[in-house]
Each structure stands twice: as structure tokens, then as C-alpha cells.
C-alpha atoms as a PDB file:
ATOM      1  CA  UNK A   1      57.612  56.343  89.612  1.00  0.00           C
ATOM      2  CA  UNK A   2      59.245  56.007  93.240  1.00  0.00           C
ATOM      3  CA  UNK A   3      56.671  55.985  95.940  1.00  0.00           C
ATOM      4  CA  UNK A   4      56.179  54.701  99.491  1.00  0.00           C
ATOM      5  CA  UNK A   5      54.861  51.403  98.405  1.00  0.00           C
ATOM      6  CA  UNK A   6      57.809  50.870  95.774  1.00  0.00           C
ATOM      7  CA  UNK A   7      59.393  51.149  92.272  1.00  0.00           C
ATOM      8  CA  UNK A   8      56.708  51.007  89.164  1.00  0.00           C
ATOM      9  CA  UNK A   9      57.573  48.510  86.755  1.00  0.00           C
ATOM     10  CA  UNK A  10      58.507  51.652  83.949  1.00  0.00           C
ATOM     11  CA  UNK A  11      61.106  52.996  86.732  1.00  0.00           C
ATOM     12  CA  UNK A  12      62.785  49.919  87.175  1.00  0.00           C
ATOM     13  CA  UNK A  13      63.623  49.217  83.353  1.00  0.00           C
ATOM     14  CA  UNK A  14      64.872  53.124  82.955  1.00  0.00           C
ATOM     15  CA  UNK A  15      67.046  52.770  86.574  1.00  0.00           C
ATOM     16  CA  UNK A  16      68.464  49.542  85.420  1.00  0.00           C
ATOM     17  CA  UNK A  17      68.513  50.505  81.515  1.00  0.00           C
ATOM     18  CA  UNK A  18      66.615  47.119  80.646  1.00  0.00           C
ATOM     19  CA  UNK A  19      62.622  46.978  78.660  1.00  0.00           C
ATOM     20  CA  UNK A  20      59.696  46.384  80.979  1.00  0.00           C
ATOM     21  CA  UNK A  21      59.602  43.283  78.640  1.00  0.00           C
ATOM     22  CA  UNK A  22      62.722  41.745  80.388  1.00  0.00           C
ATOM     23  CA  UNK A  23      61.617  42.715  83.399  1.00  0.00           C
ATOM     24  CA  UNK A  24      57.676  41.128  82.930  1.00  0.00           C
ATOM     25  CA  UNK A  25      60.169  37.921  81.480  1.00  0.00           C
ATOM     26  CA  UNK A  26      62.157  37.740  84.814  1.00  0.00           C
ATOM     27  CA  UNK A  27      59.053  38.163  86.774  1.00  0.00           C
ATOM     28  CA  UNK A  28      56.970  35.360  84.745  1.00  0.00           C
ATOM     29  CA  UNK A  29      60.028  32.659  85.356  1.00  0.00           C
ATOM     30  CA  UNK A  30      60.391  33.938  88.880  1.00  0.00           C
ATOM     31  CA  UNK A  31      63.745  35.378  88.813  1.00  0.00           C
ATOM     32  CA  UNK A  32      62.678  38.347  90.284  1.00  0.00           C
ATOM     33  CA  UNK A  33      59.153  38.871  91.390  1.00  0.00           C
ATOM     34  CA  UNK A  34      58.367  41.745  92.676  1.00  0.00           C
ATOM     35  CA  UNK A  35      57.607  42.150  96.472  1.00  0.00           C
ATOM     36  CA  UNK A  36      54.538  44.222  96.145  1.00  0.00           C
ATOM     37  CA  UNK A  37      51.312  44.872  94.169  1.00  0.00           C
ATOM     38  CA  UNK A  38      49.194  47.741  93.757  1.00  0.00           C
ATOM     39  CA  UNK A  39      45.471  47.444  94.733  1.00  0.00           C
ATOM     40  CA  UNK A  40      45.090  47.259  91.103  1.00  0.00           C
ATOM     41  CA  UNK A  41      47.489  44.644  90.918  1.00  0.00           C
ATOM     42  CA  UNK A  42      50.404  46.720  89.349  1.00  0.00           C
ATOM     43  CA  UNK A  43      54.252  45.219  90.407  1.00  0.00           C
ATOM     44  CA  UNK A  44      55.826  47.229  92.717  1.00  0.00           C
ATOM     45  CA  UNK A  45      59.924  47.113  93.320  1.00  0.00           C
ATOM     46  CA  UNK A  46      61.610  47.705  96.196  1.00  0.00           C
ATOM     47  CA  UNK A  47      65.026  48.144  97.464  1.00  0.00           C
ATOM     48  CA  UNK A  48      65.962  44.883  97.645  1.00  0.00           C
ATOM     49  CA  UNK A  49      64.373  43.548  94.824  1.00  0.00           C
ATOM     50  CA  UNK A  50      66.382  46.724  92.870  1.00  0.00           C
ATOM     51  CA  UNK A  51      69.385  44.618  94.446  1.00  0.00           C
ATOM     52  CA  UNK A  52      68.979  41.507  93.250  1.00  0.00           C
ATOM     53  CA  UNK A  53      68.068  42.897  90.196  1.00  0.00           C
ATOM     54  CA  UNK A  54      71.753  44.509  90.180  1.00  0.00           C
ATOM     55  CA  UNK A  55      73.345  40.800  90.776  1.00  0.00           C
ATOM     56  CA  UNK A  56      70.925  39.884  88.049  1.00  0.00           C
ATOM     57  CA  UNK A  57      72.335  41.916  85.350  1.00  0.00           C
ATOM     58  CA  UNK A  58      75.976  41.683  86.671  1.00  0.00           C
ATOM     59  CA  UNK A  59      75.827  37.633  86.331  1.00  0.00           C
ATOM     60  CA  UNK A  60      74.245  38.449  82.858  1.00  0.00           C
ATOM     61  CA  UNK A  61      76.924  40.380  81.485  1.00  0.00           C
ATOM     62  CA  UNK A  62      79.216  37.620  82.302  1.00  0.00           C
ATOM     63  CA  UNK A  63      77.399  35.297  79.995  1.00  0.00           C
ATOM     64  CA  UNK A  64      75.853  33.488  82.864  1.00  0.00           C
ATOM     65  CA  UNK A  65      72.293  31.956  82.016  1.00  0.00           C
ATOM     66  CA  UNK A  66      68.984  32.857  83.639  1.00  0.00           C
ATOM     67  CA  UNK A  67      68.918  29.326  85.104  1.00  0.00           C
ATOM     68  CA  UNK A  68      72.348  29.431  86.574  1.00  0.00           C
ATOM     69  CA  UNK A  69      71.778  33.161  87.760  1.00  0.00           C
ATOM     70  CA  UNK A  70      68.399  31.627  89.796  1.00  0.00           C
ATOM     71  CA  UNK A  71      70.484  28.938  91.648  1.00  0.00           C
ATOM     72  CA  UNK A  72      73.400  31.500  92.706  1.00  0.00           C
ATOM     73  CA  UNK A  73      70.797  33.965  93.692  1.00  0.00           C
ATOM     74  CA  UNK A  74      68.561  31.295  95.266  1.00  0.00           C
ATOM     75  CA  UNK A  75      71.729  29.842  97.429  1.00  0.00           C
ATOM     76  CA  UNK A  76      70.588  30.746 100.932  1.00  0.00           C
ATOM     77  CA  UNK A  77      74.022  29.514 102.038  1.00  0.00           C
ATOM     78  CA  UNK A  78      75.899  32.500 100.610  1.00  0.00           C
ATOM     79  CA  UNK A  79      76.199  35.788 102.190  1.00  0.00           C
ATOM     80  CA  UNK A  80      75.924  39.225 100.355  1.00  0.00           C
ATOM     81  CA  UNK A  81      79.390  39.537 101.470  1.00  0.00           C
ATOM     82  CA  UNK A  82      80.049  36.590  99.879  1.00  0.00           C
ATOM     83  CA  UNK A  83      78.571  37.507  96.281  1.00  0.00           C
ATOM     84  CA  UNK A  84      80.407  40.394  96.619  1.00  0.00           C
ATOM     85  CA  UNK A  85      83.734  38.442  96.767  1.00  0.00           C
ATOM     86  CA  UNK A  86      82.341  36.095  93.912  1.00  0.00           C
ATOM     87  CA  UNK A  87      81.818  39.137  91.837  1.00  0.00           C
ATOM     88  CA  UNK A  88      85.127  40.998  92.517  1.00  0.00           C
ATOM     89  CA  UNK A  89      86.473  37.028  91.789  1.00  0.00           C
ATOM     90  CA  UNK A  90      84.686  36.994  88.486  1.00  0.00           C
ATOM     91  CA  UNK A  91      85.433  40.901  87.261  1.00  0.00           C
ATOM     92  CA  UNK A  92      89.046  40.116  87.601  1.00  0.00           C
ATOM     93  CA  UNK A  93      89.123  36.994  85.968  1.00  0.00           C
ATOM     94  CA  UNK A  94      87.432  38.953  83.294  1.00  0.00           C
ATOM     95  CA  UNK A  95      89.329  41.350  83.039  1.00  0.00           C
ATOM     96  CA  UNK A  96      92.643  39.451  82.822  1.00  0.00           C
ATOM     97  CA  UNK A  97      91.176  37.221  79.740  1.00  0.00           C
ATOM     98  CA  UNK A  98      90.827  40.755  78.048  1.00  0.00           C
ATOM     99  CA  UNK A  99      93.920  42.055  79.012  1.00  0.00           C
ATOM    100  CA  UNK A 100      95.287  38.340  76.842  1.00  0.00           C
ATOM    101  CA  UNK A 101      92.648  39.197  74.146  1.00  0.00           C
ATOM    102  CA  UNK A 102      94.238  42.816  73.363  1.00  0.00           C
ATOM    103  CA  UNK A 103      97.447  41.336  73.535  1.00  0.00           C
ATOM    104  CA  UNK A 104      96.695  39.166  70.716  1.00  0.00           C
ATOM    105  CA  UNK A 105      94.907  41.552  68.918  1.00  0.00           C
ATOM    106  CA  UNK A 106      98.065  43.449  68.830  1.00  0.00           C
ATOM    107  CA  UNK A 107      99.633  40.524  67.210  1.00  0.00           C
ATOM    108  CA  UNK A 108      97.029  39.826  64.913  1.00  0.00           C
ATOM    109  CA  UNK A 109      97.039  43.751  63.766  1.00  0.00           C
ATOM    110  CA  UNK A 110     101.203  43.537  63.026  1.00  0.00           C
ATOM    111  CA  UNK A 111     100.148  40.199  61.132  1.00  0.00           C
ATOM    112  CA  UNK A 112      97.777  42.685  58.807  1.00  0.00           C
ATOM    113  CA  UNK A 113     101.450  44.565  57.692  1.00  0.00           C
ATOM    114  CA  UNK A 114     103.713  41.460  58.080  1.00  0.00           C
ATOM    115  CA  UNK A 115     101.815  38.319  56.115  1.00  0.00           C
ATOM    116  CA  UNK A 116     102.050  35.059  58.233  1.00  0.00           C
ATOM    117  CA  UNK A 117     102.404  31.945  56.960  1.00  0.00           C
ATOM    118  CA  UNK A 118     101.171  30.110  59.254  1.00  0.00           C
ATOM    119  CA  UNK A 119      97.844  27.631  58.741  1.00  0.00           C
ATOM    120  CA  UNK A 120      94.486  29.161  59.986  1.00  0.00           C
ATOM    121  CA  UNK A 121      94.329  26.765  62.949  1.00  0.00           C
ATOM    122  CA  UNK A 122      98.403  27.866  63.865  1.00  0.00           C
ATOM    123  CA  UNK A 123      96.830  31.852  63.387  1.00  0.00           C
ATOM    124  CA  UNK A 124      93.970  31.338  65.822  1.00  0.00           C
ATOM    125  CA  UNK A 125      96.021  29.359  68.546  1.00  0.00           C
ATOM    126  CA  UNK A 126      99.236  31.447  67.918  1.00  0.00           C
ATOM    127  CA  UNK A 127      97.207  35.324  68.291  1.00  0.00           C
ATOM    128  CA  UNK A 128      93.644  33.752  69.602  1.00  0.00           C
ATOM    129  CA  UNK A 129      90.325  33.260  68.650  1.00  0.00           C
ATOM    130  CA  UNK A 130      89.338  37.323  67.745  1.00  0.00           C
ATOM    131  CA  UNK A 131      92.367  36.852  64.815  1.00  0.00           C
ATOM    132  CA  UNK A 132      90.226  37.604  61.651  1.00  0.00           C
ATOM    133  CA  UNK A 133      92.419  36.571  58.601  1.00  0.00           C
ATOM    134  CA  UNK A 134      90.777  39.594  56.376  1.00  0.00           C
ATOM    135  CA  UNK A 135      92.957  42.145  58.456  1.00  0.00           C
ATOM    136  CA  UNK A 136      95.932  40.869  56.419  1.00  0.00           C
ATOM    137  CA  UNK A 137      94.103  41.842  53.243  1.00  0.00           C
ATOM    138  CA  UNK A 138      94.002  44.995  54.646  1.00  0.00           C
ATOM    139  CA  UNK A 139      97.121  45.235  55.292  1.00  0.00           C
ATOM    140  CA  UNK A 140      98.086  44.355  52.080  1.00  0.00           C
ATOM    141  CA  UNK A 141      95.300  46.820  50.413  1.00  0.00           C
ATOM    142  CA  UNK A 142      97.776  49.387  52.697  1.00  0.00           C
ATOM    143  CA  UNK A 143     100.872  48.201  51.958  1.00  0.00           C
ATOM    144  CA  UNK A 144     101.075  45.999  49.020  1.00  0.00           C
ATOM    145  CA  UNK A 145     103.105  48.230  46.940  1.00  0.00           C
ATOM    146  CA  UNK A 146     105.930  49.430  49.592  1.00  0.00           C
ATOM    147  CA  UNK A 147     109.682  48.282  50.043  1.00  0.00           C
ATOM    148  CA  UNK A 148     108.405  47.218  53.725  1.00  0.00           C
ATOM    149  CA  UNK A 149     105.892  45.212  52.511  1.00  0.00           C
ATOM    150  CA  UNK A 150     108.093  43.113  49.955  1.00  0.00           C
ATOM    151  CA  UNK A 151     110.615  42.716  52.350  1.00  0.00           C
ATOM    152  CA  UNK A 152     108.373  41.603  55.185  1.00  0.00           C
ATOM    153  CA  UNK A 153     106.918  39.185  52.650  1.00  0.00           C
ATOM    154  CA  UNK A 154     110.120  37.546  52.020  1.00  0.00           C
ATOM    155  CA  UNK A 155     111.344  37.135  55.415  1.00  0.00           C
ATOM    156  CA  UNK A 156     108.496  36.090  57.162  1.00  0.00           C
ATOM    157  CA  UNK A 157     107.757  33.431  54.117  1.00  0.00           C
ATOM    158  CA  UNK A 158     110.161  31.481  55.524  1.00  0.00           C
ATOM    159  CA  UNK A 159     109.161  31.863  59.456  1.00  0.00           C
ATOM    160  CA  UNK A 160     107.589  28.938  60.684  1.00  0.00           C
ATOM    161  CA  UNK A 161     105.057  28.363  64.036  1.00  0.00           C
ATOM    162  CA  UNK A 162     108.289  28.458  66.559  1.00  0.00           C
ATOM    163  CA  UNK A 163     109.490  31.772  65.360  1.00  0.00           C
ATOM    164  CA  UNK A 164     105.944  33.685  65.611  1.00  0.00           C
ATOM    165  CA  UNK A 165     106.165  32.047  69.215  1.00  0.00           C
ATOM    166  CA  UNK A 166     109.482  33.790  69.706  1.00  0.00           C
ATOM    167  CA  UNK A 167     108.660  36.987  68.754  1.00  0.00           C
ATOM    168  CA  UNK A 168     105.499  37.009  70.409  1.00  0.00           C
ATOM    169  CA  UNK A 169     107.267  36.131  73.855  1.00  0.00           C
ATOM    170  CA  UNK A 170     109.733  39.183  72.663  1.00  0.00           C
ATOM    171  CA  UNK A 171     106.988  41.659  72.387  1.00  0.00           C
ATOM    172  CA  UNK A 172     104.842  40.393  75.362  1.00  0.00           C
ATOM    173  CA  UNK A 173     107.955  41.419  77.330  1.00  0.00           C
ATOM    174  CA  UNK A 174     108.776  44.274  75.946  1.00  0.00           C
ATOM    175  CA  UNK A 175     104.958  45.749  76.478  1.00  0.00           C
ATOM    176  CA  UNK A 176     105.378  44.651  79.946  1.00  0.00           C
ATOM    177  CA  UNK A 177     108.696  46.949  80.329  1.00  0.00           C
ATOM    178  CA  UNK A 178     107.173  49.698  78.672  1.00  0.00           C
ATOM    179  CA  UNK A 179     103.995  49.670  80.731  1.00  0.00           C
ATOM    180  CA  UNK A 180     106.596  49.114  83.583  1.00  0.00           C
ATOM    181  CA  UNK A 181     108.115  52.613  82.558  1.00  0.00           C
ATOM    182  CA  UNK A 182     104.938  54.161  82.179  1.00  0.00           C
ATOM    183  CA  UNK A 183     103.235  53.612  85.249  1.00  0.00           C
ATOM    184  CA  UNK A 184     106.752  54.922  87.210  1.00  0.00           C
ATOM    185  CA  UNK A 185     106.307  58.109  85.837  1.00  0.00           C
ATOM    186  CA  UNK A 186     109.228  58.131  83.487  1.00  0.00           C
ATOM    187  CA  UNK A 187     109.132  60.866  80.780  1.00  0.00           C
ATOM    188  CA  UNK A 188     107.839  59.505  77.349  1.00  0.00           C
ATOM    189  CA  UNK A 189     111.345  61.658  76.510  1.00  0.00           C
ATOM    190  CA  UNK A 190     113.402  61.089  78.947  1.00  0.00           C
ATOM    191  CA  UNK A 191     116.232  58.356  78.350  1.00  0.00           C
ATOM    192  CA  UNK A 192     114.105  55.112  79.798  1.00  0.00           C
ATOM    193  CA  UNK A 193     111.534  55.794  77.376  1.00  0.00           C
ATOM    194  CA  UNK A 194     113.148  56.595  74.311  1.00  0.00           C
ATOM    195  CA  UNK A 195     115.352  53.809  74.844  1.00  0.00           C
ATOM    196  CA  UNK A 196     111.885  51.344  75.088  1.00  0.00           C
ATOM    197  CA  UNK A 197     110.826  53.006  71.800  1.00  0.00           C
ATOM    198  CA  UNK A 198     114.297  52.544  70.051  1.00  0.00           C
ATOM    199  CA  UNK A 199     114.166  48.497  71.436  1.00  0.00           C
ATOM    200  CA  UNK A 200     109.968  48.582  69.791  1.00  0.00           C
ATOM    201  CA  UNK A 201     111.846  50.019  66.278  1.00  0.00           C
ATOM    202  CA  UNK A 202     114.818  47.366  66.252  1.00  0.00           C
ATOM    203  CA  UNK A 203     112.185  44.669  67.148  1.00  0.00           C
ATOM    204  CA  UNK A 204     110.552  45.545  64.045  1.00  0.00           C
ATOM    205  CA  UNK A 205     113.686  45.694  62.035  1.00  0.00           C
ATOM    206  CA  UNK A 206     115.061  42.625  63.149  1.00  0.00           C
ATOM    207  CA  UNK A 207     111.796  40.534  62.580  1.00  0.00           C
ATOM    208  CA  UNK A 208     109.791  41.893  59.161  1.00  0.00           C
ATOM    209  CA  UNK A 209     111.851  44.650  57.536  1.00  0.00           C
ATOM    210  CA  UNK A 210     114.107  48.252  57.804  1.00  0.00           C
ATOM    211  CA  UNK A 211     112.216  50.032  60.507  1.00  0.00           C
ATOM    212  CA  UNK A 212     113.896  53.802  59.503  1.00  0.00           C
ATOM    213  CA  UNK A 213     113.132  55.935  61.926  1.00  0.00           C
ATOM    214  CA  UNK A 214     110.837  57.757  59.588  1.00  0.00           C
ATOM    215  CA  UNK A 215     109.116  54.298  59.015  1.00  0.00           C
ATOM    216  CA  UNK A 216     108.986  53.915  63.323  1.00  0.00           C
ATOM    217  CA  UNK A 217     107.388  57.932  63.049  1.00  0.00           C
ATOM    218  CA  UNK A 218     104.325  56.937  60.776  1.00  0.00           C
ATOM    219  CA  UNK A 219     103.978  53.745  62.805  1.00  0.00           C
ATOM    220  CA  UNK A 220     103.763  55.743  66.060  1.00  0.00           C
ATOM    221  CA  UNK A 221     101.080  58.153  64.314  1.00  0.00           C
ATOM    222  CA  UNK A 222      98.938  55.104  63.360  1.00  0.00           C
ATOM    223  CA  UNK A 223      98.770  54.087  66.895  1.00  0.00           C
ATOM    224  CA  UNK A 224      96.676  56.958  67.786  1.00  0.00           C
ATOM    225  CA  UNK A 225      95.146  57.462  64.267  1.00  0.00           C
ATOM    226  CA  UNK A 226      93.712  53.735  64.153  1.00  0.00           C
ATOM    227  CA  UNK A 227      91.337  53.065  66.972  1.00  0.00           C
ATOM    228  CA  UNK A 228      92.343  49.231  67.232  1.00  0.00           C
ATOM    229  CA  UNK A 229      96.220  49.610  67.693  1.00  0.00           C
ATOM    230  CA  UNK A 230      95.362  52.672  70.248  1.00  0.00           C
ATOM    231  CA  UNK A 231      93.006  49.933  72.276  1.00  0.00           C
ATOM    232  CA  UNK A 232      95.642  47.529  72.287  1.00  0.00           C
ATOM    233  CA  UNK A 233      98.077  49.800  74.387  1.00  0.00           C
ATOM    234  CA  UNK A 234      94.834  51.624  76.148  1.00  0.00           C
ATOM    235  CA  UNK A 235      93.950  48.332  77.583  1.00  0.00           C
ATOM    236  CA  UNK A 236      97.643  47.621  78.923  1.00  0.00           C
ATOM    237  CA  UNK A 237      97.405  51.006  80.371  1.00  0.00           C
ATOM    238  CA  UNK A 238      95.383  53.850  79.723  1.00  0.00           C
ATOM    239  CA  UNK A 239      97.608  56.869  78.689  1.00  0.00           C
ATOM    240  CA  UNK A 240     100.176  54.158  77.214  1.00  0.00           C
ATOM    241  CA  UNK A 241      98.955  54.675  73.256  1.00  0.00           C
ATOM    242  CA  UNK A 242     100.258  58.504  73.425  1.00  0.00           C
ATOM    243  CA  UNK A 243     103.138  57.915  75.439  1.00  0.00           C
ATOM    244  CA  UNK A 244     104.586  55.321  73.457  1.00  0.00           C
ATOM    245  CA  UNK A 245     103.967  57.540  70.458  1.00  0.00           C
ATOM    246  CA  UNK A 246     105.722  60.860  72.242  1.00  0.00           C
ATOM    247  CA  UNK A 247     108.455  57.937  72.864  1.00  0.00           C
ATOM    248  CA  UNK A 248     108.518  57.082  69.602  1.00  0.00           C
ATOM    249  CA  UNK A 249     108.724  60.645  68.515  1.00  0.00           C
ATOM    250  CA  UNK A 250     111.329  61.937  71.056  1.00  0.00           C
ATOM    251  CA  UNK A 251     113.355  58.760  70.240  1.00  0.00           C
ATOM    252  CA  UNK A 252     113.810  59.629  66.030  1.00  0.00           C
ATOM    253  CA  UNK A 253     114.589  63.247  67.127  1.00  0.00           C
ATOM    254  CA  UNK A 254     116.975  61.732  69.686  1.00  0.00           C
ATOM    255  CA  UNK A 255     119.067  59.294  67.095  1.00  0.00           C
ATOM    256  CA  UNK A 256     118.323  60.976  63.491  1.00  0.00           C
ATOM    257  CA  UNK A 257     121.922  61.226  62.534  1.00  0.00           C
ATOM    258  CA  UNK A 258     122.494  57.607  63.376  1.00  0.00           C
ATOM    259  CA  UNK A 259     120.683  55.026  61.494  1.00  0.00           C
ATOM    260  CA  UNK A 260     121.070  52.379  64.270  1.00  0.00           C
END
């Protein structure tokens, strides 16, 4: 409980979501002791031990280990300001390096439709080190007995390592125009964005096989029916996943009659 003389040990782990185990295991290797003791001898937390607590489990999350976190922590040279910046440095590096992991995620989930045939070392540095090669048996559990499939099959049998380069370039930059579009406000059917989702359905068609427009309709349903392709956009921008599928949408109702 919270008292004058401090946080009991049992507060502290429910505040901070942690065991009183962890907490008796930072204490013991004097990462963060305490500042007070009951007469009985019971720890007592207080404000700024809650504090360094919170720097304790940020650095953690990170991946940092306990020894590492003790030297930043124990740095007398750097200001809480300072952490502050370090942290703000750190969260954004992080978050950029998953921004690149959902973009190759994305990859590696068109791979599960498309086959690659690429070597296992050429998948992993090509889509990144979260490519898992039993998403194209998946994919071909899916898939295996379509036109698309067959078709895909044949022409990406004879890609090699520069065009999955070039096509990955091709869709990095069209996500980046479509998140472009959907941060401005334009209208997932208005003429920018159907014109995005028309460029997504001849991207497909030109790379792996004859994107109808009926095709490009179930493909824009899976990316709100499967939880990993709805990520992928989510993490680009969140919203992005159902716009791109009212783009889709608005863009087959748009050019029915045409084929293009």
C-alpha cells in the first residue's frame, strides 16, 4: 500500500506490472534498492525510486541488460533531461527498424501467393530476418490449385535476386505515395486514391499474374480479413488497411467495363 513512509514492495510490482520476485532480484543486485525500511525491516519505495524504476523497465524493453541498465542509470554525468532525450533517441530508432520490419513482412506475405525462387539466405536478406519460408506453403495450401497461382509460378520461376530488388523498390514507393494520399485527407474514392489502388492492381499484374479486378476485390478483403497483411499497412499508418481496401473497392466499381 501507499503510505507516508513509501510504496510496499506488493504496490510497486502491481503499479509497474512486474512480480515482487523481479523486484526482490533488482534489489539483491542493487539496481534498485529501495530508499526506506520499515521498523520491521520491510522495503519501502518512494517517488524516485518509482522513477528509476520507470527508466528501468523502459531500458529493458529495449533489450538492454541489467548490467548495462546499472551503468546508464549510475552515470552521475547525465541529466534527467538528458535520459529523456536518450529515450525519445532510442523509441524512434525503434520504431523506424519496425516500420522496415512490416515492410518486409509485407513482402514476405506476397511471397506466400507468388513462390520465390530465390535461396534461403537471398529470402532473408531480400524481405529480412522475420521471413519464415512456411508462409509460402501456406500460400500454396491457399492457392495451389488457381489460374493465379500457376501463372505466378511460371513467371516468377524465372525471376532472379535483381528483379525481387526491383519490385520491392516499386512497392516501397508506391506504399509511400499511398500513405502520402492518406495522411492529406484524400477520399479512399476520390480520383487520387482510386488511381493508387488501380497502380497496387497493375503492379500485381505486371509482376506475378492477371490481377482482374475481381481478383484486386478479394485481395482488398484479405487485407482486413488476415490480421498480418492489415498490420503491415496499420503500421505505415493506422487507418491505411481500410482505406486502401475502400480504394480498392471504389477503384473496380470505377473501371469495371474496362479491363485495363
Amino acid at each position: 500500500m501507499n503510505t507516508a513512509d513509501g510504496y510496499a514492495v506488493g504496490a510497486v510490482a502491481r503499479i509497474a506490472k512486474v512480480t515482487v520476485r523481479t523486484l526482490h532480484h533488482y534489489d539483491e543486485i542493487g539496481l534498485l534498492s529501495p530508499r526506506g525500511r520499515t521498523p520491521a525491516g520491510y522495503r519501502r519505495y518512494d517517488e524516485a525510486d518509482l522513477g528509476r524504476l520507470q527508466r528501468i523497465l523502459f531500458y529493458r524493453e529495449l533489450g538492454f541488460p541489467l548490467e548495462e541498465i546499472a551503468a546508464i542509470l549510475d552515470d552521475d554525468s547525465v541529466s534527467p533531461s538528458e535520459h529523456l532525450r536518450r529515450q525519445h533517441r532510442l523509441l524512434t530508432d525503434r520504431i523506424a527498424h519496425l516500420q522496415q520490419l512490416a515492410a518486409a513482412v509485407e513482402h514476405a506475405m506476397e511471397a506466400e501467393k507468388m513462390g520465390i525462387q530465390l535461396t534461403p539466405e537471398e529470402k532473408f536478406e531480400l524481405f529480412g530476418e522475420h521471413y519464415r519460408e512456411e508462409w509460402e506453403t501456406e500460400a500454396e495450401q491457399r492457392w495451389g490449385d488457381t489460374a493465379a497461382w500457376a501463372e505466378s509460378q511460371r513467371r516468377t520461376g524465372g525471376y532472379d535476386k535483381a528483379d525481387w530488388e526491383r519490385i520491392k523498390t516499386e512497392t516501397d514507393a508506391l506504399n509511400a505515395r499511398l500513405v502520402e494520399a492518406f495522411t492529406a485527407g484524400e477520399p479512399a474514392d476520390g480520383g487520387p486514391a482510386t488511381d493508387l489502388a488501380e497502380e497496387h492492381r497493375r503492379h500485381i499484374r505486371d509482376n506475378f499474374y492477371d490481377c482482374t479486378f475481381e481478383i484486386h476485390r478479394g485481395i482488398a478483403g484479405m487485407y482486413l480479413a488476415d490480421p498480418r497483411f492489415t498490420q503491415v499497412y496499420e503500421d505505415l499508418a493506422p487507418g491505411l488497411a481500410r482505406w486502401l481496401h475502400d480504394a480498392m473497392l471504389a477503384n473496380a466499381d470505377r473501371r469495371i467495363g474496362g479491363q485495363a
